[in-house]
N, C-alpha and C. Protein backbone atom coordinates (compact mmCIF):
# COMPACT_ATOMS: atom_id res chain seq x y z
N UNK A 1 -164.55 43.57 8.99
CA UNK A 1 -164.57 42.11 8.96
C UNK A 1 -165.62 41.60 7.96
N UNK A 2 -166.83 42.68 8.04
CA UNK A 2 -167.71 42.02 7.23
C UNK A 2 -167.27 41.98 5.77
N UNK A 3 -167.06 43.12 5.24
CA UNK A 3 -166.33 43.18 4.19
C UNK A 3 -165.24 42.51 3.84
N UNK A 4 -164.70 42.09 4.45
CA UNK A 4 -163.41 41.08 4.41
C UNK A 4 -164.31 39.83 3.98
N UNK A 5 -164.96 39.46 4.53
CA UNK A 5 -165.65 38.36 4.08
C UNK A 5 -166.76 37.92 3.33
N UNK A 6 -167.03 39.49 2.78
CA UNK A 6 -167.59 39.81 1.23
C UNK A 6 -166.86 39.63 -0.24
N UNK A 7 -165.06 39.69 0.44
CA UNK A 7 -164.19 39.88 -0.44
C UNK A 7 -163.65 38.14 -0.73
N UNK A 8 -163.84 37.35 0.43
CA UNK A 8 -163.42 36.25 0.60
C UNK A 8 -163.74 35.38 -0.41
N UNK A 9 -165.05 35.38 -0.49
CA UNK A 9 -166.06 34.52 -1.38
C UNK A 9 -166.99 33.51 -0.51
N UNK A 10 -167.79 32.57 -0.84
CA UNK A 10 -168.47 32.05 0.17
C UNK A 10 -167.72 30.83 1.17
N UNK A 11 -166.24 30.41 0.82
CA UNK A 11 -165.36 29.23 1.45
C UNK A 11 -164.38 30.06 2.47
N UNK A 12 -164.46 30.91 2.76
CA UNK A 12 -164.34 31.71 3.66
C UNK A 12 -164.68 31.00 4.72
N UNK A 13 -166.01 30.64 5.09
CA UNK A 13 -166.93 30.39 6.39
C UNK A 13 -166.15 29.01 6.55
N UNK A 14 -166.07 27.81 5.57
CA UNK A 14 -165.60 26.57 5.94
C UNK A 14 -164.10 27.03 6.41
N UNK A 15 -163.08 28.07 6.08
CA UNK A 15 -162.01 27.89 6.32
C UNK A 15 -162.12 28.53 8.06
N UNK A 16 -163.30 29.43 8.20
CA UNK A 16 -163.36 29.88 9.22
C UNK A 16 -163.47 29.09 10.28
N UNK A 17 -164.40 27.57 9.90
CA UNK A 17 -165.01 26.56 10.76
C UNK A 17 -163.70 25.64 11.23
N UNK A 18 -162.91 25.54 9.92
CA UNK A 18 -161.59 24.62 9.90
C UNK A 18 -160.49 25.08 11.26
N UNK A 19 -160.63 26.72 11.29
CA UNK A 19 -159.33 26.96 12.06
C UNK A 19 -160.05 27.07 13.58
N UNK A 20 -161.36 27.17 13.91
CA UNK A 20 -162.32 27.52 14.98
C UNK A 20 -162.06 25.67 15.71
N UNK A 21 -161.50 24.86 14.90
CA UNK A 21 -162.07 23.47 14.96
C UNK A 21 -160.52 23.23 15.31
N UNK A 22 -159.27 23.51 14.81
CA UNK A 22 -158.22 23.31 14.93
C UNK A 22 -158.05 23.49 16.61
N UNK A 23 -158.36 24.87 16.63
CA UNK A 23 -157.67 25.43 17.68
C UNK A 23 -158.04 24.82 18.87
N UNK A 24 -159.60 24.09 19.31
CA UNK A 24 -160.33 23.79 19.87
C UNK A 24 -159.25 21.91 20.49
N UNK A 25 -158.94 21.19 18.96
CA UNK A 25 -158.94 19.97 19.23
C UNK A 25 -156.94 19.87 20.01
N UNK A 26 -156.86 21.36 19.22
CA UNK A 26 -155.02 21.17 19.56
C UNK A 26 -154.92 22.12 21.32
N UNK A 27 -155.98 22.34 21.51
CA UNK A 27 -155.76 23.10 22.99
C UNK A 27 -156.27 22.17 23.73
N UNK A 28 -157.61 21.21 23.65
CA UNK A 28 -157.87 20.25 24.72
C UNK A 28 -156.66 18.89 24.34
N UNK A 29 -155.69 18.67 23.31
CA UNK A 29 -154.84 17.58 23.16
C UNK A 29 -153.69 18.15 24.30
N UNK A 30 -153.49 19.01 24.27
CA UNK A 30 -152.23 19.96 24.66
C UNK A 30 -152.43 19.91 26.32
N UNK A 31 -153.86 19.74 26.86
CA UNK A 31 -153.87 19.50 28.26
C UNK A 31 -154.31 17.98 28.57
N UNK A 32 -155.14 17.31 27.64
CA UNK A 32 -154.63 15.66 27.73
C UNK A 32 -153.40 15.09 27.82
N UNK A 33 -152.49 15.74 26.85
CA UNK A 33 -151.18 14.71 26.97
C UNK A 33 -149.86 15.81 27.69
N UNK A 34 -150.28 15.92 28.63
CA UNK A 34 -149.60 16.78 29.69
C UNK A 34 -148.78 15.36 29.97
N UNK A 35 -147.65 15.41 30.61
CA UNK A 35 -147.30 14.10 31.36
C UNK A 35 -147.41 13.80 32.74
N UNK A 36 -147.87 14.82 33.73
CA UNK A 36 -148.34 15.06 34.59
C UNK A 36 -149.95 14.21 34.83
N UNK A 37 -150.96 14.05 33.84
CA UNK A 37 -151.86 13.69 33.46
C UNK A 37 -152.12 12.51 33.19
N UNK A 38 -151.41 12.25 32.19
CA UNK A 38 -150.99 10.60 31.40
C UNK A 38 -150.31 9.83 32.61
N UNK A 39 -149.14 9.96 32.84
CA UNK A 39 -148.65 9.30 33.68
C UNK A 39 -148.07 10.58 35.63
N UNK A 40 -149.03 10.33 36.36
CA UNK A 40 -149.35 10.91 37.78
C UNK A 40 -147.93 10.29 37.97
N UNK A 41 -147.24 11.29 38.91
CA UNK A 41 -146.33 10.64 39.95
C UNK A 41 -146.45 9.67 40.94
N UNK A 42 -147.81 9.90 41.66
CA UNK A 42 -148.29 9.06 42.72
C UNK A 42 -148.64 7.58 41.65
N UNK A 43 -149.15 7.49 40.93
CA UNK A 43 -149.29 6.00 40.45
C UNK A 43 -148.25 5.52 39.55
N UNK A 44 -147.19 6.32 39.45
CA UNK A 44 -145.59 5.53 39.21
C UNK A 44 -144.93 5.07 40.27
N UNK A 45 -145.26 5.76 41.19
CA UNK A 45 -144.61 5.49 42.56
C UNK A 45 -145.16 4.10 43.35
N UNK A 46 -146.35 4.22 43.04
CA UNK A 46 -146.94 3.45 43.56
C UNK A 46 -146.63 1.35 42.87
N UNK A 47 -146.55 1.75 41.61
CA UNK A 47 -146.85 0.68 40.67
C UNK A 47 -144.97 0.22 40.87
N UNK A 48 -144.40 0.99 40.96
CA UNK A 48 -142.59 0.59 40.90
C UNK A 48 -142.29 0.11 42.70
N UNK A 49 -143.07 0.32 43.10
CA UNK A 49 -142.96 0.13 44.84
C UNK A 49 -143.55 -1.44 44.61
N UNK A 50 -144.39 -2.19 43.58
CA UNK A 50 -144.98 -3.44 43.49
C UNK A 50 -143.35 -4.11 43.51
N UNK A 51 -143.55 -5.28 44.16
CA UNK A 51 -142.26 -6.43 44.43
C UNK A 51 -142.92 -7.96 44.29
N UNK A 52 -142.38 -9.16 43.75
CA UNK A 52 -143.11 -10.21 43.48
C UNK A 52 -143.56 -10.45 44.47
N UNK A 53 -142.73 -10.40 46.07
CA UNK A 53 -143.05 -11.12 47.38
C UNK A 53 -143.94 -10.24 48.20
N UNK A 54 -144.73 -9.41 47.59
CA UNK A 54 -145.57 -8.22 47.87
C UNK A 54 -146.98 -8.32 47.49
N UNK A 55 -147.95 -8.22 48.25
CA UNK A 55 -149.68 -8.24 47.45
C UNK A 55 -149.75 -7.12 46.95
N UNK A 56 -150.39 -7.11 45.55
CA UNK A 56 -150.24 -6.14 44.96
C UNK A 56 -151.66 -5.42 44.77
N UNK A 57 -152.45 -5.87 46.33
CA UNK A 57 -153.95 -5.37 45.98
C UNK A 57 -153.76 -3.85 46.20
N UNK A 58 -153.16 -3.11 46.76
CA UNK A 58 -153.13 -2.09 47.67
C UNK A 58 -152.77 -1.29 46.21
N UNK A 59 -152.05 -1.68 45.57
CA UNK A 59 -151.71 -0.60 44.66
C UNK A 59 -152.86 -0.79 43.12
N UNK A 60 -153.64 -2.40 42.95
CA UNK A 60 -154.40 -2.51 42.54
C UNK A 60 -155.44 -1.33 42.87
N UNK A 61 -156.12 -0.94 43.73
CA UNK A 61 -157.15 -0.44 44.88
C UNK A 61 -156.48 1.32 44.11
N UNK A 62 -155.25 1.07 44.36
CA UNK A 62 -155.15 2.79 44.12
C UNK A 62 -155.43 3.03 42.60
N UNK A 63 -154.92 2.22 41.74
CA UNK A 63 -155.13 2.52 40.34
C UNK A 63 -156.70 2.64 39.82
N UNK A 64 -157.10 1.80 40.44
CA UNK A 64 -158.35 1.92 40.18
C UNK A 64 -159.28 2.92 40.61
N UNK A 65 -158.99 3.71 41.34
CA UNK A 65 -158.94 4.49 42.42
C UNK A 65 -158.90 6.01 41.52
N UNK A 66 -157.75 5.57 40.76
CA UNK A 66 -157.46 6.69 39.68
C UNK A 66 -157.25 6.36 38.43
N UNK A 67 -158.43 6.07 37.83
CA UNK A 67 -158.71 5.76 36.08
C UNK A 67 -157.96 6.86 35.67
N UNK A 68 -157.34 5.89 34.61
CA UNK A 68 -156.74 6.54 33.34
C UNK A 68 -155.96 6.14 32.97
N UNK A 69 -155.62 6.36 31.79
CA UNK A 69 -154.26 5.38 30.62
C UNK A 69 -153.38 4.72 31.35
N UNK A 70 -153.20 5.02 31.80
CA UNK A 70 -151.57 4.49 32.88
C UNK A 70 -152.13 3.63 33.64
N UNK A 71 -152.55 4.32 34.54
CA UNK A 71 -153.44 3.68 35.36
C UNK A 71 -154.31 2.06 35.18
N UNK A 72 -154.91 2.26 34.06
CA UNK A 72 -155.68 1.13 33.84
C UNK A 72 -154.99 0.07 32.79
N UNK A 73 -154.03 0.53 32.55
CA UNK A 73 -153.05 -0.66 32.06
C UNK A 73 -152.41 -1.40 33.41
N UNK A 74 -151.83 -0.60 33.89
CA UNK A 74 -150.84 -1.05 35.30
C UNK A 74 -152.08 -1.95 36.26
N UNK A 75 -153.07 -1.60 36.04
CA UNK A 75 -153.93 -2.34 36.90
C UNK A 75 -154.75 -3.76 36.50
N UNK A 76 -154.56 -3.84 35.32
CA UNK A 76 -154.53 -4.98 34.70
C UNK A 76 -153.60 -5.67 34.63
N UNK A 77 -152.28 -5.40 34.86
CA UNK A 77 -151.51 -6.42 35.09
C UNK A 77 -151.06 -6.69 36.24
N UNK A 78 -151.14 -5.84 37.44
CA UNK A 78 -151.40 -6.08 38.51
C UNK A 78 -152.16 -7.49 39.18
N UNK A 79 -153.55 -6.94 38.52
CA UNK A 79 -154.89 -8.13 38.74
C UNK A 79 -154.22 -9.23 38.10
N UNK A 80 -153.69 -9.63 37.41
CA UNK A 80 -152.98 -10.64 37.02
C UNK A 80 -151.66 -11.30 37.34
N UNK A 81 -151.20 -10.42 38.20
CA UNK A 81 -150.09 -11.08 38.95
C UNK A 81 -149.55 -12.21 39.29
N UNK A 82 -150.79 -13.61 39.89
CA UNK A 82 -150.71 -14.71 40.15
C UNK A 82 -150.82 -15.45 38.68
N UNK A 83 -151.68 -15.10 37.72
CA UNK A 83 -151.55 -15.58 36.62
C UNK A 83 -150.28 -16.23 35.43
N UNK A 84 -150.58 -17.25 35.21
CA UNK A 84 -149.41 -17.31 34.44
C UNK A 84 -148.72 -16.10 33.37
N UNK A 85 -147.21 -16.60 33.17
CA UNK A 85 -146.67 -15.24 32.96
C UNK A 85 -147.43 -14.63 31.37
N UNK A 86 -147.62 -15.65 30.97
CA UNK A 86 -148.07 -15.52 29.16
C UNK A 86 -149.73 -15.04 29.20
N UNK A 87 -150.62 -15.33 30.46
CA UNK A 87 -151.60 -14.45 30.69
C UNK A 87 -151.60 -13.02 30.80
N UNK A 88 -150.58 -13.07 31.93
CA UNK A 88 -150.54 -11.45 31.99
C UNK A 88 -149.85 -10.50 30.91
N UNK A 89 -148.67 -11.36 30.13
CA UNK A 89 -148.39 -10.56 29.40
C UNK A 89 -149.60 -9.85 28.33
N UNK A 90 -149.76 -11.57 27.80
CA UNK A 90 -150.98 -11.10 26.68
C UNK A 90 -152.21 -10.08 27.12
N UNK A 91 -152.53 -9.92 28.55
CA UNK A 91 -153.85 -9.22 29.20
C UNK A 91 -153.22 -7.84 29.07
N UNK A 92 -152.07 -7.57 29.52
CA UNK A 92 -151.21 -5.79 29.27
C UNK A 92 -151.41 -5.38 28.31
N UNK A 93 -150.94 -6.53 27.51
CA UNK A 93 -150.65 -6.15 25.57
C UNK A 93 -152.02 -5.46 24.78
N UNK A 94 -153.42 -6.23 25.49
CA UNK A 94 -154.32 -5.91 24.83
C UNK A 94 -155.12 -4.49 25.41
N UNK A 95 -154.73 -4.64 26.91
CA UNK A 95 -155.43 -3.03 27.25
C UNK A 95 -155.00 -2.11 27.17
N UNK A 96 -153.42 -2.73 26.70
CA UNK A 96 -152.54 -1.28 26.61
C UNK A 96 -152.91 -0.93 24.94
N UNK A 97 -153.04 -1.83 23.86
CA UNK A 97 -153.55 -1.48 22.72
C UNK A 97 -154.76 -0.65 22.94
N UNK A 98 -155.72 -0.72 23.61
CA UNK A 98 -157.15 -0.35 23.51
C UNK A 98 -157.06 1.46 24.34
N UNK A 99 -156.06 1.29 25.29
CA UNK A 99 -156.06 2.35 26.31
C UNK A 99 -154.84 3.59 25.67
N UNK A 100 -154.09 3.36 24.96
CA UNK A 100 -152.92 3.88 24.04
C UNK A 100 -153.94 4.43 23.07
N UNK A 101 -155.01 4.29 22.50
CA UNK A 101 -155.34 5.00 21.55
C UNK A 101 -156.36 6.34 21.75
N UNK A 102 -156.30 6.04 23.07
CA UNK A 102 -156.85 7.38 23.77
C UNK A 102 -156.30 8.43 23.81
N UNK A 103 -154.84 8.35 23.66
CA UNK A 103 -153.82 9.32 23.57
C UNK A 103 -153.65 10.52 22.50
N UNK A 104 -154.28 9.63 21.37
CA UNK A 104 -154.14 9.94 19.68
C UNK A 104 -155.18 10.57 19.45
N UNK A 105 -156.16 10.41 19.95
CA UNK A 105 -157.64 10.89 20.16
C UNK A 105 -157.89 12.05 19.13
N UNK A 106 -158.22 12.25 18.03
CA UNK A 106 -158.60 13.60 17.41
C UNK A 106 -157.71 13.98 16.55
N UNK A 107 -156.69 13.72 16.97
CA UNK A 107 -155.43 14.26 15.62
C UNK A 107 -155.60 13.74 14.27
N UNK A 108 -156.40 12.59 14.19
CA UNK A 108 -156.47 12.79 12.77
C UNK A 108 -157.64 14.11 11.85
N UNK A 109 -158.49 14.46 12.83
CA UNK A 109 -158.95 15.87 12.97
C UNK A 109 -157.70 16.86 12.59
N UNK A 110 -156.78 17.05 13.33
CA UNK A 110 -156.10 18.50 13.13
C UNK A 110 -154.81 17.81 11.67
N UNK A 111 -154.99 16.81 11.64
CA UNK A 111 -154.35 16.14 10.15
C UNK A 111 -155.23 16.57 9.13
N UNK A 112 -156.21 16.07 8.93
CA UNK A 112 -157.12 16.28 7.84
C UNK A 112 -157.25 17.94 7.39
N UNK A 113 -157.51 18.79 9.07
CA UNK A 113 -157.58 19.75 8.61
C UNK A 113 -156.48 20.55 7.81
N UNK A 114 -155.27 20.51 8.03
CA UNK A 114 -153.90 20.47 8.30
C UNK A 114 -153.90 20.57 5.89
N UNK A 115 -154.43 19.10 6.14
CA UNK A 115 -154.14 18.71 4.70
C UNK A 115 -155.65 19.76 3.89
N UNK A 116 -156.80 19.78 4.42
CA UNK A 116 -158.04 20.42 3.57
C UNK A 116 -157.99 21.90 3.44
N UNK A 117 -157.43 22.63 4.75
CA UNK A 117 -157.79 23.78 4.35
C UNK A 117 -156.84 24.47 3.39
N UNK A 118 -155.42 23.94 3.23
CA UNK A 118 -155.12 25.04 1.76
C UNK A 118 -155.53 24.59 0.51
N UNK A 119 -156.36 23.54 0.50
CA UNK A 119 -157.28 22.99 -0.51
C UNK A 119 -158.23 24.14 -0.89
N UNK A 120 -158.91 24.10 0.01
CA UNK A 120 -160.25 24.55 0.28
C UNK A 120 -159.78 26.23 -0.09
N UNK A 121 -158.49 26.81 0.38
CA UNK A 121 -158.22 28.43 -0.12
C UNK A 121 -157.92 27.94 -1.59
N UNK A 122 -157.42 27.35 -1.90
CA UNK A 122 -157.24 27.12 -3.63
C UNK A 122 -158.68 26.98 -4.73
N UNK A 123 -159.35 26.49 -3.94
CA UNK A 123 -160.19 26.24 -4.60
C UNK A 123 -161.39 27.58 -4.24
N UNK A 124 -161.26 28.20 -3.29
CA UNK A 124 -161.44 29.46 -3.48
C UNK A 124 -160.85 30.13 -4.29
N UNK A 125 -159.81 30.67 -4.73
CA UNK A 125 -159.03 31.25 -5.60
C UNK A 125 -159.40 30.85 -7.01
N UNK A 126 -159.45 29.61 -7.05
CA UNK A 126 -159.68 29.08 -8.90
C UNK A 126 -161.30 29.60 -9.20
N UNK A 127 -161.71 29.39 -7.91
CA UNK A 127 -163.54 29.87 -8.03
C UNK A 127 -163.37 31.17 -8.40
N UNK A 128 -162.48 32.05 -7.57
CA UNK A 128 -162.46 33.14 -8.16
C UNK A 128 -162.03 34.16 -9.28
N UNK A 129 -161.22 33.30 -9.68
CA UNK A 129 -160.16 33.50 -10.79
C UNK A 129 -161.46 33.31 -11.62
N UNK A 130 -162.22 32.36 -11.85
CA UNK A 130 -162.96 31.82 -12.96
C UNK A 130 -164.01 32.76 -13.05
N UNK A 131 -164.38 33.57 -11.98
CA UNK A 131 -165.55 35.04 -11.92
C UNK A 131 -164.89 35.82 -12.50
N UNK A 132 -163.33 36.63 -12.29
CA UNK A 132 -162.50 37.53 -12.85
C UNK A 132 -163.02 37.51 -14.25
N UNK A 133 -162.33 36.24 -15.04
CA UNK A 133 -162.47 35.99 -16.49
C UNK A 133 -163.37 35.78 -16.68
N UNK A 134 -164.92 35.19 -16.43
CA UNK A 134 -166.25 35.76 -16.69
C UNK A 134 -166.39 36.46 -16.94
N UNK A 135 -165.69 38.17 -15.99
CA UNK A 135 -166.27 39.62 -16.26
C UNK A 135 -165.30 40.39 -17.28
N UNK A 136 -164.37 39.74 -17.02
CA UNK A 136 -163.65 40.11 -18.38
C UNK A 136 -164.49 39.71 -20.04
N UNK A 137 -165.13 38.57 -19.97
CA UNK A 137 -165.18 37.88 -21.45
C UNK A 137 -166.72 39.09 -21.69
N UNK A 138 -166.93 39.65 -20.46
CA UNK A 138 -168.15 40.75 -20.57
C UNK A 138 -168.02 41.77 -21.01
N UNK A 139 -166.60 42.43 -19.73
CA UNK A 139 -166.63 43.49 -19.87
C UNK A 139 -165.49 44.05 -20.66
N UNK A 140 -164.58 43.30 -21.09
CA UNK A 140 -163.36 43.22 -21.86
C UNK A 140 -162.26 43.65 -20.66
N UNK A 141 -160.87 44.12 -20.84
CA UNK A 141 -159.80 44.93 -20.09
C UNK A 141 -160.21 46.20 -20.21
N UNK A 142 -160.98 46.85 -19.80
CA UNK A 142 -161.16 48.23 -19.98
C UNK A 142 -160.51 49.07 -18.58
N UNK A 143 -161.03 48.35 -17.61
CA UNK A 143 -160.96 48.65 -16.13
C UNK A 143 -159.56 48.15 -15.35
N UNK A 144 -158.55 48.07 -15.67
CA UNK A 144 -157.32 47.59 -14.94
C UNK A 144 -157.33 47.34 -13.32
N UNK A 145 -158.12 48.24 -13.09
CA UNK A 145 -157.67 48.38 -11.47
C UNK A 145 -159.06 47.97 -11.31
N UNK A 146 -160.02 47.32 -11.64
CA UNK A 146 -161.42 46.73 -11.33
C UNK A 146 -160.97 44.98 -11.10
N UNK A 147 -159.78 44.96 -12.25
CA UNK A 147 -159.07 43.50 -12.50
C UNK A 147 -157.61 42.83 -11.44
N UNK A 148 -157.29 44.32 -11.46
CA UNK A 148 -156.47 43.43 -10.18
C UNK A 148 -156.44 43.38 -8.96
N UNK A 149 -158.19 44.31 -8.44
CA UNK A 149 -158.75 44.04 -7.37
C UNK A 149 -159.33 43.11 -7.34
N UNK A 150 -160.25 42.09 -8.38
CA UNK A 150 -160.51 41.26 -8.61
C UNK A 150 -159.45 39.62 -8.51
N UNK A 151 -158.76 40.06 -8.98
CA UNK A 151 -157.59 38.92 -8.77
C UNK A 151 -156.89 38.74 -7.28
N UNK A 152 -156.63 40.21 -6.97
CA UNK A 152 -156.37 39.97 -5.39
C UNK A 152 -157.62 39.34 -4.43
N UNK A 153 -158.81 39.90 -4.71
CA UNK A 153 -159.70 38.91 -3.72
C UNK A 153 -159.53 37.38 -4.13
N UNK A 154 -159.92 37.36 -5.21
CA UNK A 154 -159.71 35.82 -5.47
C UNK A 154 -158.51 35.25 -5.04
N UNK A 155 -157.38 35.81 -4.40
CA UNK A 155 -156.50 35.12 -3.70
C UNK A 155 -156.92 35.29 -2.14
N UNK A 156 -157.12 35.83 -1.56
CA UNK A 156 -157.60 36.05 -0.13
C UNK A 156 -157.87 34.40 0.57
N UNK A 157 -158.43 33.47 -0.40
CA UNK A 157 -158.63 32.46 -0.06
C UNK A 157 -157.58 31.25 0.22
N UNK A 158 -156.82 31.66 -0.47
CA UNK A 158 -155.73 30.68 -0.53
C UNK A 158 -154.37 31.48 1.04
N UNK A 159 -154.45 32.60 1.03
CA UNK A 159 -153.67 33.16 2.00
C UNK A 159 -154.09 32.53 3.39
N UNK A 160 -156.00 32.58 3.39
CA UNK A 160 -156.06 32.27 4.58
C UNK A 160 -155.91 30.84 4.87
N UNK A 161 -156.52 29.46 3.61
CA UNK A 161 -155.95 28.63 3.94
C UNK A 161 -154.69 28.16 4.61
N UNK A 162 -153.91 28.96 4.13
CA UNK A 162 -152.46 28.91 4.50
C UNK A 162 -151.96 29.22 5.69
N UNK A 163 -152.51 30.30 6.20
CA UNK A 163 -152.88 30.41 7.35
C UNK A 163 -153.09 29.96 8.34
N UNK A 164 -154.23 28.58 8.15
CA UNK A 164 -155.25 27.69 8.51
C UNK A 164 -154.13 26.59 8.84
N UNK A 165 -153.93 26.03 7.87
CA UNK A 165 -153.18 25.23 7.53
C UNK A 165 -152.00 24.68 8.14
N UNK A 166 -150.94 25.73 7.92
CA UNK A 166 -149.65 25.61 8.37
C UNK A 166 -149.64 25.37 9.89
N UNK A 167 -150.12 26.45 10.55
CA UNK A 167 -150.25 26.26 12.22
C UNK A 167 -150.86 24.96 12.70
N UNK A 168 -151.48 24.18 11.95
CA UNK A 168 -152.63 23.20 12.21
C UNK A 168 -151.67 22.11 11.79
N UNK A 169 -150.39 21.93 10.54
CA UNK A 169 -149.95 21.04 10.80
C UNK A 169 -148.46 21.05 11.47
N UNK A 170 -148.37 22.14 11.95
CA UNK A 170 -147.09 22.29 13.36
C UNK A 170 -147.72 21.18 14.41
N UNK A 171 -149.11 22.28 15.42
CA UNK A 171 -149.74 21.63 16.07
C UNK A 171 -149.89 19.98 16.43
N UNK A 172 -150.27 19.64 14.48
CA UNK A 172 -150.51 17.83 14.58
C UNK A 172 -148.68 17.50 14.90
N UNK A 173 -148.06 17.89 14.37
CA UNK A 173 -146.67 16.69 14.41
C UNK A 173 -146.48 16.76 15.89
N UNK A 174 -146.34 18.09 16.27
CA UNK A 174 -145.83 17.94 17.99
C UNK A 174 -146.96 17.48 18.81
N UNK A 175 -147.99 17.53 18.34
CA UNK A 175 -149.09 16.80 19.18
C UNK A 175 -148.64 15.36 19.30
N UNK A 176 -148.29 14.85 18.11
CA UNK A 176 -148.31 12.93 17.48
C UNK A 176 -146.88 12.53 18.26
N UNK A 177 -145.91 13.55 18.01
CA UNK A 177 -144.77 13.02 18.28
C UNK A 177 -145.00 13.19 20.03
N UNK A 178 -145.68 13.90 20.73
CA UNK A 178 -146.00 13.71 22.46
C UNK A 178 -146.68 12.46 22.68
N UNK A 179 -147.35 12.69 22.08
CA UNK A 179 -148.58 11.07 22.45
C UNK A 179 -147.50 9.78 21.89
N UNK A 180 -147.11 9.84 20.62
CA UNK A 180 -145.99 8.60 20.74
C UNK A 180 -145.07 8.29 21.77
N UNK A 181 -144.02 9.17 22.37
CA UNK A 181 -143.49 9.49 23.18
C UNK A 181 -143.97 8.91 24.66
N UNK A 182 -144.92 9.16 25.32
CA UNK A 182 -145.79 9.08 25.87
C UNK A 182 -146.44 7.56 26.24
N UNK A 183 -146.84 6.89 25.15
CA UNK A 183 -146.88 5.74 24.45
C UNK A 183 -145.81 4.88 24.91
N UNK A 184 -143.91 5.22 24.24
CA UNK A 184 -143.51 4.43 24.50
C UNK A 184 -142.80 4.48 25.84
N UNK A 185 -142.88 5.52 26.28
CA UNK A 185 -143.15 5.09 28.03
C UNK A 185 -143.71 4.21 28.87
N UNK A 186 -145.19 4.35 28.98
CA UNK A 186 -145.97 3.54 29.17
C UNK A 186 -145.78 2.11 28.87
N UNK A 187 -145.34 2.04 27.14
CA UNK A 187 -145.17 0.69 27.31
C UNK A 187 -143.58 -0.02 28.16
N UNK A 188 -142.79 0.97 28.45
CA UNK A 188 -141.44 1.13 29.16
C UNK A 188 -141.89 0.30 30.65
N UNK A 189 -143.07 0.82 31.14
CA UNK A 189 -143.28 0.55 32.77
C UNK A 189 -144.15 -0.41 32.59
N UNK A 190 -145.07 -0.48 31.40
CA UNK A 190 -145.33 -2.15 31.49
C UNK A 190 -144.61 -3.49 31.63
N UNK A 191 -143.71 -3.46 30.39
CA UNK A 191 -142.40 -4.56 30.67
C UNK A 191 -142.19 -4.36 31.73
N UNK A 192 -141.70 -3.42 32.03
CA UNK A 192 -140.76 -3.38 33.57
C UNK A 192 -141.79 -4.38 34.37
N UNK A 193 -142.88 -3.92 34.45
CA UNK A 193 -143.92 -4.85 35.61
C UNK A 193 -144.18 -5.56 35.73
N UNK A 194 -144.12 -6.49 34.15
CA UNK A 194 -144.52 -7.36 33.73
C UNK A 194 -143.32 -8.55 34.07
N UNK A 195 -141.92 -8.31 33.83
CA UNK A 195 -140.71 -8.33 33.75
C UNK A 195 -140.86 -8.79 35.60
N UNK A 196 -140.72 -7.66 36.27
CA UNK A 196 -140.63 -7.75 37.38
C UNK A 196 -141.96 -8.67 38.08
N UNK A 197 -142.80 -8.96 37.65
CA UNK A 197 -143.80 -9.90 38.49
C UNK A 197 -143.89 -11.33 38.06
N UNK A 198 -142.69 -11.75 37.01
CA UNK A 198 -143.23 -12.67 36.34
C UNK A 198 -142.34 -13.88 36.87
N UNK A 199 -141.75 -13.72 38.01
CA UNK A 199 -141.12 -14.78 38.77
C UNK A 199 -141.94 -14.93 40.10
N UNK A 200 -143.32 -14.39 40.02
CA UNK A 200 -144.34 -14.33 41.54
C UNK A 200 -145.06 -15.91 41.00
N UNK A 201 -144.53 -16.46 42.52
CA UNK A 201 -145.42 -17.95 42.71
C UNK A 201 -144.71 -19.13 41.61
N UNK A 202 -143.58 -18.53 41.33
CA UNK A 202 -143.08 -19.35 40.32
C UNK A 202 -143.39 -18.97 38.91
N UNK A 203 -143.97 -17.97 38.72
CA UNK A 203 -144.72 -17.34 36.94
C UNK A 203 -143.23 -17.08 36.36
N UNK A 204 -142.24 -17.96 36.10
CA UNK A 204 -141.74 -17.73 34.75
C UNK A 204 -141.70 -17.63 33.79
N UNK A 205 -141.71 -17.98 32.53
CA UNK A 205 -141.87 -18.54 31.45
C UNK A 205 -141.03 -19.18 31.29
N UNK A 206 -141.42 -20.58 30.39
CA UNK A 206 -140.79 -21.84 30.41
C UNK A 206 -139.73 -21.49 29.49
């Protein structure tokens, strides 16, 4: 290994940090946006059991009870129930903006990396390419097999980017496309609630 990373060159270590960093942000996303997690059975159950001619503290009490995305949207519009209908809508709209981006959390992390590290192997490679022909303009072609051991390390960098890379931007799309997903659920059982409470006490809209 050590030698492997004698052969690497010194961008080795950042590509090392890049995939140490990947793996880290796409394994804790992967148990955040579980749907089990995001949206609990017990506080769907709970929040679809709400009826206009119903107090809706009890299920208020539970959400709160159990913070989290779902949760603390549904409980904001809950608490707003008696409110006119254009209150509560607008009060959903904004915590569900603020509470929805919790979802996304980091992926532009496994994006960036996604996009830097076959950078970062290329530009290992050109670094190294540019030492090759240094020792050439020294030592001339004398040594063939000094030169295309030389040229093969100087690629080592770009392999592992690639490496790095590719898995990291699998990871981001199916990460983005869950949390969207996810997303427009959530906003699915908001309307619905919103929809469904907005004839309580007379809260229509005009």
């Amino acid at each position: 290994m050590v030698e492997f990373l004698d052969k690497a060159g010194p961008l080795i270590y950042p590509l090392a940090l890049c995939s140490i960093l990947a793996g880290t942000i796409a394994l804790e996303r992967m148990l955040a946006l579980r749907r089990s997690r995001v949206l609990p059975k017990e506080i769907v159950e709970v929040v679809e059991a709400v009826q206009p001619e119903n107090d809706p503290a009890v299920a208020v009490e539970v959400c709160r009870r159990n913070p989290g995305v779902f949760s603390d949207i549904m409980r904001v519009g809950l608490e707003q129930a008696d409110a006119p209908w254009e209150v509560m809508r607008d009060a959903v709209l904004d915590v569900g903006r603020q509470e929805t981006t919790r979802l996304e959390r980091h992926l532009v992390w496994l994006q960036t990396i996604a996009q830097a590290a076959p950078l970062l192997g290329l530009l290992g490679t050109v670094l190294g390419m540019i030492k090759v022909f240094s020792s050439i303009s020294l030592a001339g072609l004398g040594d063939p097999q000094a030169l295309s051991e030389g040229i093969s390390e100087a690629m080592i960098t770009t392999a592992v980017g690639l490496a790095v890379g590719i898995p990291t931007l699998v990871a981001y799309n199916l990460l983005a496309a869950k949390a969207e997903a996810l997303i427009t659920e959530i906003e699915a059982y908001a309307s619905a609630l919103v929809a469904r409470l907005r004839g309580r006490n007379g809260n229509a809209p005009s």
